[in-house]
PDB file of N, CA and C in Angstrom:
ATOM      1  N   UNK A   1       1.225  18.983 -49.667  1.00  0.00           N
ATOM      2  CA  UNK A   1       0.304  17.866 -49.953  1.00  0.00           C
ATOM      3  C   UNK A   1       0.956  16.543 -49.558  1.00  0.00           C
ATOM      4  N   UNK A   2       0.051  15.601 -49.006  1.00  0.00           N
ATOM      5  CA  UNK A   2       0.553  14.546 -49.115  1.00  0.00           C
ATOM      6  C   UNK A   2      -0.274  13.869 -49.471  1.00  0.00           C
ATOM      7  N   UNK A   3       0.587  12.552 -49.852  1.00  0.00           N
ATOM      8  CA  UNK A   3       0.001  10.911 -50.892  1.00  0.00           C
ATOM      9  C   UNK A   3      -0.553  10.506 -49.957  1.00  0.00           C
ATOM     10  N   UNK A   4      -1.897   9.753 -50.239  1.00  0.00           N
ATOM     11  CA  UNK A   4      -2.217   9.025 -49.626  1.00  0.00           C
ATOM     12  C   UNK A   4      -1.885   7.419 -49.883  1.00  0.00           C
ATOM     13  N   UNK A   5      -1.094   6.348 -49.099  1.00  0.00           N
ATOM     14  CA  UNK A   5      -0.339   4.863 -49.314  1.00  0.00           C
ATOM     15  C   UNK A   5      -1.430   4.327 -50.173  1.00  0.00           C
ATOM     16  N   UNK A   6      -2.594   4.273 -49.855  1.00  0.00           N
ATOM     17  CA  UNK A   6      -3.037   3.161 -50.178  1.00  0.00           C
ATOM     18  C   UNK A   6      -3.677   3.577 -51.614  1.00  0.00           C
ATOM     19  N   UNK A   7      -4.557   4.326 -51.511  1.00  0.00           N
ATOM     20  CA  UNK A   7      -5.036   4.800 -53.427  1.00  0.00           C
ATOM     21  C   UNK A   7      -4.440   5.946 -53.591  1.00  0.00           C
ATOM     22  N   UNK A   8      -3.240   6.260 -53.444  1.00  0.00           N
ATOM     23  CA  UNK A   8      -2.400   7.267 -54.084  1.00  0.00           C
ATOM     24  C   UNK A   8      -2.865   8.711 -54.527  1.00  0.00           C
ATOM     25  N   UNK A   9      -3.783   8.968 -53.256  1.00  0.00           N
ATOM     26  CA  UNK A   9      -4.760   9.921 -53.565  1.00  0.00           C
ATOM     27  C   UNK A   9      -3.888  11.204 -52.876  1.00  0.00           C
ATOM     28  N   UNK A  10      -4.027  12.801 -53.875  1.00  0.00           N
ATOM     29  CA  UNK A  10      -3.478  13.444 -52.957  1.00  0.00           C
ATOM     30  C   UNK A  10      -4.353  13.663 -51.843  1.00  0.00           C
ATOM     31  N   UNK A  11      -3.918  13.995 -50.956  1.00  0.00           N
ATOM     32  CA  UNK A  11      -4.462  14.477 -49.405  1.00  0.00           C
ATOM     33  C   UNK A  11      -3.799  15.731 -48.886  1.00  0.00           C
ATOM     34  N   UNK A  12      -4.556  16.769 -48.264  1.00  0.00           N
ATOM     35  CA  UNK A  12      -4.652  18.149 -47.552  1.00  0.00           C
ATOM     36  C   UNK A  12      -4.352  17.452 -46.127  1.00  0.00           C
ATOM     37  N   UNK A  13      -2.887  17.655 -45.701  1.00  0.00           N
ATOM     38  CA  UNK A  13      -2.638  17.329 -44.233  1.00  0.00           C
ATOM     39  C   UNK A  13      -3.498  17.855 -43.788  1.00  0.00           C
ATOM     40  N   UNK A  14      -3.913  19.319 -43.639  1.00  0.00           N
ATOM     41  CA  UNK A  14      -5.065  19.749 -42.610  1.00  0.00           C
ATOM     42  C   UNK A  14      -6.581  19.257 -42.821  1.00  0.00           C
ATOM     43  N   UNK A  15      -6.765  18.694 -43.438  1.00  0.00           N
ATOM     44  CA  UNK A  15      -8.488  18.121 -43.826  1.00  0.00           C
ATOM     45  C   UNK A  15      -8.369  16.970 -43.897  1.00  0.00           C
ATOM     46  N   UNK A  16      -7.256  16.407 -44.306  1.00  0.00           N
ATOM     47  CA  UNK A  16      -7.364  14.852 -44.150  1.00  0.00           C
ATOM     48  C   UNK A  16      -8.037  14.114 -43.553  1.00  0.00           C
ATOM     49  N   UNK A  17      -8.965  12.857 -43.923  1.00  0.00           N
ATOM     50  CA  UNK A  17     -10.188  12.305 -43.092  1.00  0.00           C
ATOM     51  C   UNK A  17      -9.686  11.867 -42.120  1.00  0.00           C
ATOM     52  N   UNK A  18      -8.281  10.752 -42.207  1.00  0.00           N
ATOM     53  CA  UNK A  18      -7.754  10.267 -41.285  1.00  0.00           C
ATOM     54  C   UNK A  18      -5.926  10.303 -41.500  1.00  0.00           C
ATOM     55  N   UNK A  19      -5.346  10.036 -40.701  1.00  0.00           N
ATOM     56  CA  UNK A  19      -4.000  10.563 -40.107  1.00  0.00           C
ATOM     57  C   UNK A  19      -3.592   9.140 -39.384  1.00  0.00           C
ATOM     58  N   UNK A  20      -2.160   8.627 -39.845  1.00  0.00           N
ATOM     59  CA  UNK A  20      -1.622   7.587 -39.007  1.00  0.00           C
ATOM     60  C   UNK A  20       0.266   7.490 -38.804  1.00  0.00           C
ATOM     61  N   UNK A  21       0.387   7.589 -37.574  1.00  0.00           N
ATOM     62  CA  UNK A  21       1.998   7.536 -37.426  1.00  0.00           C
ATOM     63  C   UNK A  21       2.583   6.418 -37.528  1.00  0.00           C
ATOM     64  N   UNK A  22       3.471   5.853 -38.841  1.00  0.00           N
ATOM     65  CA  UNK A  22       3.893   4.827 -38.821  1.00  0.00           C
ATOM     66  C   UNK A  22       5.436   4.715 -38.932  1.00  0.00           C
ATOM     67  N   UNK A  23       6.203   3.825 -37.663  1.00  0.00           N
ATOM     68  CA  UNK A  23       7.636   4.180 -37.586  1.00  0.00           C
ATOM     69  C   UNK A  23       8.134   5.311 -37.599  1.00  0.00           C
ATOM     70  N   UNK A  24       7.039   6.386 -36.914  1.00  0.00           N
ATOM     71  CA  UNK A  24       8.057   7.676 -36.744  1.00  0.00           C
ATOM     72  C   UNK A  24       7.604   8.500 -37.764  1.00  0.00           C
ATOM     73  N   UNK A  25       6.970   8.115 -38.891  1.00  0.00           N
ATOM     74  CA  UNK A  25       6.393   9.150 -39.935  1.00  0.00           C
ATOM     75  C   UNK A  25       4.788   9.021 -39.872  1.00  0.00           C
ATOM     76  N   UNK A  26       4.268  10.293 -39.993  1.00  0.00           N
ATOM     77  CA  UNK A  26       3.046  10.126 -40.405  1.00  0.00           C
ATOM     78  C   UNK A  26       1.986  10.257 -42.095  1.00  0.00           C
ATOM     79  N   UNK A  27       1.315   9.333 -42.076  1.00  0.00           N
ATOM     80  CA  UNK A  27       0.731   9.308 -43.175  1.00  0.00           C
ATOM     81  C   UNK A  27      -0.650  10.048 -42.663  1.00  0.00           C
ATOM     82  N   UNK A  28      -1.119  10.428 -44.251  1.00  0.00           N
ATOM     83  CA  UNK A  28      -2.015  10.844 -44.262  1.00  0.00           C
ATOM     84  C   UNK A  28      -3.302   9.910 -45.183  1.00  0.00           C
ATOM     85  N   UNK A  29      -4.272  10.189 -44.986  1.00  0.00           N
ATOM     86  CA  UNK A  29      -5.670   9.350 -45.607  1.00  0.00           C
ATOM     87  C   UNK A  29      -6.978  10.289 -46.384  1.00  0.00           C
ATOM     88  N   UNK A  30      -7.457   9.819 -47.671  1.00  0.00           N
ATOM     89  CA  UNK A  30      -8.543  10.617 -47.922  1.00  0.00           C
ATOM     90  C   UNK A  30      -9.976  10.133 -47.314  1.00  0.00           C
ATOM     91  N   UNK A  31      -9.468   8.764 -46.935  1.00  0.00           N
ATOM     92  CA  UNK A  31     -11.112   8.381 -46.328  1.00  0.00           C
ATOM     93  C   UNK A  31     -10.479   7.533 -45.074  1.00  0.00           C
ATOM     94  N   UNK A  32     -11.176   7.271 -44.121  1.00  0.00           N
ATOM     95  CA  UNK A  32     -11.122   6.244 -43.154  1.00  0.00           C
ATOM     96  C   UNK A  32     -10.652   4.481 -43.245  1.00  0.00           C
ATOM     97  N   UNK A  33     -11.245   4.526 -44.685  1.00  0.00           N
ATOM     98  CA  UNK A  33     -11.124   3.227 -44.821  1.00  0.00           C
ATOM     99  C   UNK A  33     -10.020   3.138 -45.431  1.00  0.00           C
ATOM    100  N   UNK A  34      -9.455   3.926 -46.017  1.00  0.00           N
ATOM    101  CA  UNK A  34      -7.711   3.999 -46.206  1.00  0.00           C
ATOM    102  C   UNK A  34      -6.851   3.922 -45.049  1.00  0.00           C
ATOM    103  N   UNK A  35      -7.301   4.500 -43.974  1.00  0.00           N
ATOM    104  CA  UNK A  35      -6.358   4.549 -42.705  1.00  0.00           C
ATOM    105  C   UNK A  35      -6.236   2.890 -42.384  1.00  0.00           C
ATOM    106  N   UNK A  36      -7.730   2.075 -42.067  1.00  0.00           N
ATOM    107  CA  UNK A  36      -8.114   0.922 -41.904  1.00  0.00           C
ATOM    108  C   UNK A  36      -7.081  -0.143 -42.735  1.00  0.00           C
ATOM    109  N   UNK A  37      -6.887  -0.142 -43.973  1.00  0.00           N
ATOM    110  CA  UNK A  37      -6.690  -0.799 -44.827  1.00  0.00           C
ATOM    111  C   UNK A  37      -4.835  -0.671 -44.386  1.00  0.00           C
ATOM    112  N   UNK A  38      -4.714   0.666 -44.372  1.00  0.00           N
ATOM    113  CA  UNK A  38      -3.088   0.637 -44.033  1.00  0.00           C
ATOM    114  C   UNK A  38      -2.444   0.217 -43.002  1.00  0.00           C
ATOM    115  N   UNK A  39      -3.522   0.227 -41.292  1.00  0.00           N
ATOM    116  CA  UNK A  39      -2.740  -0.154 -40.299  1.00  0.00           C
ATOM    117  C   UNK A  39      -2.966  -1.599 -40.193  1.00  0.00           C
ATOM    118  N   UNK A  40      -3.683  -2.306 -41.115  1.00  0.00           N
ATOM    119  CA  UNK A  40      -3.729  -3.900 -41.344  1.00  0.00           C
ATOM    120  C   UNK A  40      -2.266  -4.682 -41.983  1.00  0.00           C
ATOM    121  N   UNK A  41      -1.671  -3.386 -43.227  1.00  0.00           N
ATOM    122  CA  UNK A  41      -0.677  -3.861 -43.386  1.00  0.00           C
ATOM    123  C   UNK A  41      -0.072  -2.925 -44.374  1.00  0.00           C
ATOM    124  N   UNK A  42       0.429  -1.938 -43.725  1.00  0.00           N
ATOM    125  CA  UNK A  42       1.021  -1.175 -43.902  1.00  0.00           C
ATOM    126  C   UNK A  42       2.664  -1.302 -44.462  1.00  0.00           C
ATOM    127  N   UNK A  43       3.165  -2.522 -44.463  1.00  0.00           N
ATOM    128  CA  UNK A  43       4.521  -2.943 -45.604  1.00  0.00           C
ATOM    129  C   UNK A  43       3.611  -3.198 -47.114  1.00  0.00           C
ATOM    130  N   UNK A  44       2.623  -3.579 -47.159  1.00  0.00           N
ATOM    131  CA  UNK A  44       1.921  -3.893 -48.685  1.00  0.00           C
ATOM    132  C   UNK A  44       1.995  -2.485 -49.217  1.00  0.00           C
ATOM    133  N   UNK A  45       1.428  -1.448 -48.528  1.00  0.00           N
ATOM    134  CA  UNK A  45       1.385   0.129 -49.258  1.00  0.00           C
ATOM    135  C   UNK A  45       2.708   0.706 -48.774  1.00  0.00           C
ATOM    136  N   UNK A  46       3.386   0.495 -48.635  1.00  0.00           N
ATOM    137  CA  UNK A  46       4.779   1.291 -48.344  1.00  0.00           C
ATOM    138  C   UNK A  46       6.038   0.760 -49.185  1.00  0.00           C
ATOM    139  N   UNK A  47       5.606  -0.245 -50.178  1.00  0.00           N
ATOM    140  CA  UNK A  47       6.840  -0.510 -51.148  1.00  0.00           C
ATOM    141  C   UNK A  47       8.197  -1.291 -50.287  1.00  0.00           C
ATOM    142  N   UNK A  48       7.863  -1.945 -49.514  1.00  0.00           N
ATOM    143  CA  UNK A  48       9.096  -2.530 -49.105  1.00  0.00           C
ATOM    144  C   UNK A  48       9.404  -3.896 -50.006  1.00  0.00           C
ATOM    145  N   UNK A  49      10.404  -4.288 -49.842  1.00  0.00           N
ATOM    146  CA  UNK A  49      11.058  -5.298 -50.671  1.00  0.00           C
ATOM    147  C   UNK A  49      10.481  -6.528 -50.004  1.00  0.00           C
ATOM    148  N   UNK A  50      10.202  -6.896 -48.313  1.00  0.00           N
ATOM    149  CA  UNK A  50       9.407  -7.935 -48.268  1.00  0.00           C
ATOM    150  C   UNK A  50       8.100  -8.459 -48.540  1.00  0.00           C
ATOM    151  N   UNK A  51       7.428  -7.279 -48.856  1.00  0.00           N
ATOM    152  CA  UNK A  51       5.967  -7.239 -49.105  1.00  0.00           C
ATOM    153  C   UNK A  51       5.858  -8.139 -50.617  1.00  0.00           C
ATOM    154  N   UNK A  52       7.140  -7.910 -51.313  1.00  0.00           N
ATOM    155  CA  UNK A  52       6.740  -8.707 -52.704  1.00  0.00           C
ATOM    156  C   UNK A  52       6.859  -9.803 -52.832  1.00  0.00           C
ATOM    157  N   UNK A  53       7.363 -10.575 -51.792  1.00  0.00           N
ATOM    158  CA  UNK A  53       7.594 -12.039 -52.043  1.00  0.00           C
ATOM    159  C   UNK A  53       6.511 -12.649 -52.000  1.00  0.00           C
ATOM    160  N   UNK A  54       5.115 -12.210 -52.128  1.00  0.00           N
ATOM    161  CA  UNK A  54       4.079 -12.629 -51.927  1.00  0.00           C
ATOM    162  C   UNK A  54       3.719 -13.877 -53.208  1.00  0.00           C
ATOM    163  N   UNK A  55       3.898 -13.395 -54.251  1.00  0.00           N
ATOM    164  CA  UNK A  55       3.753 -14.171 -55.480  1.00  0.00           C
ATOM    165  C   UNK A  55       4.140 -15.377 -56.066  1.00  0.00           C
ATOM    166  N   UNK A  56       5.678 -15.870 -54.913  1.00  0.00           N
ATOM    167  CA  UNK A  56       6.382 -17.285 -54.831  1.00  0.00           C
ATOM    168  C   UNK A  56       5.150 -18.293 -54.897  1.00  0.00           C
ATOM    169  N   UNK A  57       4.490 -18.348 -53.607  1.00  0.00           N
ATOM    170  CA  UNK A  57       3.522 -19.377 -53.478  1.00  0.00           C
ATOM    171  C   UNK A  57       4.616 -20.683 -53.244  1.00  0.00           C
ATOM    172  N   UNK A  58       4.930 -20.901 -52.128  1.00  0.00           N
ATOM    173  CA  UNK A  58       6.271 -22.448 -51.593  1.00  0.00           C
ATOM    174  C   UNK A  58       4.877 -23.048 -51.429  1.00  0.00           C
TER     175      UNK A  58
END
């Protein structure tokens, strides 16, 4: 099984609605509009440490 990034949904690699290779790994999606949402910005759903500096507001 895999997670889906964005609503943490499990997902069936083989049925999965949509499928995206990012840096060499691929994610998986339960709907389309998850794929959409992730290749817009795909550090927000992947937990990186720059994605949080969002909340400063300079």
């Amino acid at each position: 099984m895999a997670i889906d990034p964005v609503c943490k949904m499990e997902v069936e690699e083989e049925t999965a609605a949509a499928k995206y290779e990012y840096k060499g790994k691929m994610y998986y999606f339960c709907a389309p509009g998850c794929k959409a949402a992730f290749e817009k910005n795909p550090e927000k759903y992947l937990g990186s440490h720059e994605a949080h500096h969002e909340h400063h507001g300079h």
